[in-house]
Protein backbone atom coordinates (compact mmCIF):
# COMPACT_ATOMS: atom_id res chain seq x y z
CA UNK A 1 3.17 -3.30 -8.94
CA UNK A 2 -0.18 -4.55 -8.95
CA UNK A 3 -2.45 -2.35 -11.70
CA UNK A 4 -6.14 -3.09 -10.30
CA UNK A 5 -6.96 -4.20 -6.79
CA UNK A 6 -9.27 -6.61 -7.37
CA UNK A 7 -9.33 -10.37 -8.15
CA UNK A 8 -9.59 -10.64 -12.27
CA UNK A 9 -8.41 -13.66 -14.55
CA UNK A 10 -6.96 -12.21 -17.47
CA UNK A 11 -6.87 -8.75 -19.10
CA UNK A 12 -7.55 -7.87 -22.74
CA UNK A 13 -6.27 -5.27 -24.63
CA UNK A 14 -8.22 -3.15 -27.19
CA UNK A 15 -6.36 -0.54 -29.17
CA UNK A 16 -7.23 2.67 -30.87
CA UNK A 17 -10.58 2.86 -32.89
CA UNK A 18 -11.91 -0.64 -31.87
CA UNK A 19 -15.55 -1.24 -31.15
CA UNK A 20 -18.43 -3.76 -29.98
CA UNK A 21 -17.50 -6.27 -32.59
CA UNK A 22 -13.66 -6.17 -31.55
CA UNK A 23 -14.96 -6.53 -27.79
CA UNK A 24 -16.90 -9.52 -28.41
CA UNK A 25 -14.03 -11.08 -30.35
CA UNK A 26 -11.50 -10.85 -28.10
CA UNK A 27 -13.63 -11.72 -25.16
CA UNK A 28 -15.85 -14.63 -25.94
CA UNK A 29 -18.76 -12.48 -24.97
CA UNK A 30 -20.59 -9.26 -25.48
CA UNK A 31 -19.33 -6.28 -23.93
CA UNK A 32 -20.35 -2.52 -24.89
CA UNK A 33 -16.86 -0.88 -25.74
CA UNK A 34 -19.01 1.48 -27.83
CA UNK A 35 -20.89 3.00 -24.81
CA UNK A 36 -18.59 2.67 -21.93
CA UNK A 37 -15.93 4.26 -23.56
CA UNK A 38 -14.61 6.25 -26.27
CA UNK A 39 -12.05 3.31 -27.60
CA UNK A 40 -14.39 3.48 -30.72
CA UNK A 41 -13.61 7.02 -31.25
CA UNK A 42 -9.66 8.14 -29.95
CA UNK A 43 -6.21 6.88 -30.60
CA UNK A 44 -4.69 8.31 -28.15
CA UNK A 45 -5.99 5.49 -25.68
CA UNK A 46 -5.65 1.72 -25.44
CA UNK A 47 -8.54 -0.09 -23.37
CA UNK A 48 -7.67 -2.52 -20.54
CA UNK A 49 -10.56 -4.96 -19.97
CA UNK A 50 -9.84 -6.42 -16.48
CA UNK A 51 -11.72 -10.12 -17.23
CA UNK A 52 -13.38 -12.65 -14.35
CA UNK A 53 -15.15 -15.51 -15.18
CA UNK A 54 -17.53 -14.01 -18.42
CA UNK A 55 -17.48 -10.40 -17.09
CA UNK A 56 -15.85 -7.42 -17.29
CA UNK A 57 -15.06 -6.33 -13.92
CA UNK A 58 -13.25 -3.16 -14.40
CA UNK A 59 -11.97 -1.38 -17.59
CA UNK A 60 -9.03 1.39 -17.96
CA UNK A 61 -8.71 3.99 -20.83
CA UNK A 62 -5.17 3.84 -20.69
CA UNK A 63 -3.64 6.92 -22.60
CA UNK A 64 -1.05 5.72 -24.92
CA UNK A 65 1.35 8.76 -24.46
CA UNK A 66 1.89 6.81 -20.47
CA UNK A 67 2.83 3.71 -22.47
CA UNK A 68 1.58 2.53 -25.50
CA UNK A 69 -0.22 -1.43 -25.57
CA UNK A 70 -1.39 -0.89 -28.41
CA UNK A 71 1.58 -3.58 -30.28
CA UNK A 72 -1.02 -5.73 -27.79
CA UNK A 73 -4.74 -4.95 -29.66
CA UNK A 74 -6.29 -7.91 -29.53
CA UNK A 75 -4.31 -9.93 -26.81
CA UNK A 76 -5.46 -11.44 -23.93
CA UNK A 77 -3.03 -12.61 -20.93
CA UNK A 78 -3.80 -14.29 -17.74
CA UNK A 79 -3.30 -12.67 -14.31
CA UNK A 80 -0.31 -14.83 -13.55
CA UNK A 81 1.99 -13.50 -17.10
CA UNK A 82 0.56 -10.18 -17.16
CA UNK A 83 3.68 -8.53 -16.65
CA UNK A 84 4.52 -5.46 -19.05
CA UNK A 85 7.68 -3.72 -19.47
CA UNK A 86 8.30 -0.48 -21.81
CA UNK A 87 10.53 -0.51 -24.54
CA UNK A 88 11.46 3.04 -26.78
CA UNK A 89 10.28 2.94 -29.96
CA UNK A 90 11.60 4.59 -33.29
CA UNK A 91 9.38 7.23 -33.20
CA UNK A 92 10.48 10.57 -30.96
CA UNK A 93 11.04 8.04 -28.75
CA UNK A 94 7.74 6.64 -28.00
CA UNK A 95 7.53 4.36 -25.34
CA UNK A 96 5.94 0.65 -26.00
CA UNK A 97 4.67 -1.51 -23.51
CA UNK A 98 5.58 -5.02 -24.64
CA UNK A 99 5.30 -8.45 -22.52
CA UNK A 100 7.96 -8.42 -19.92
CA UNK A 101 8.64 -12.38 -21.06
CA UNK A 102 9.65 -10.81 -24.74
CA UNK A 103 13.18 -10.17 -25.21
């Protein structure tokens, strides 16, 4: 299933409670997480930065309680391995989203 209809490179993955600095770190490049979104704020979302060329071109708060990247804060993966599949944690049965390439 593809997640975003439009053409991006890679996507990045900011978890709970990250900010600007965390952006820029992961991205090569400034990028307002601050003021865009409430990342900075919550942890009950993960942000999805959908990356082309040195620009984000679409972002998703993704609520962790759907399926939780947040294992992935601070990851980047390229369009062609950005496959995800959900594994149960210990926790009343929280559900993880983890690399589908990771046993």
């Amino acid at each position: 299933m593809q997640a975003v209809p439009i053409k991006w490179d890679k996507v990045c993955i900011l978890g709970p409670y990250s900010g600007d600095n965390e952006a820029e770190k992961i991205l090569g490049f400034e990028w307002p997480a601050e003021s865009r979104t409430d990342i900075e704020d919550s942890d009950g979302i993960t942000l999805l930065l959908f990356v082309r060329d040195k620009s984000v071109i679409e972002y998703v708060e993704h609520p962790r309680d759907q399926g939780d990247f947040s294992r992935l804060d601070s990851r980047c993966f390229k369009a062609s391995s950005a496959k995800f599949r959900s594994v149960t944690g210990s926790h009343d049965n929280w559900s993880f989203l983890v690399p589908a390439s990771e046993a």
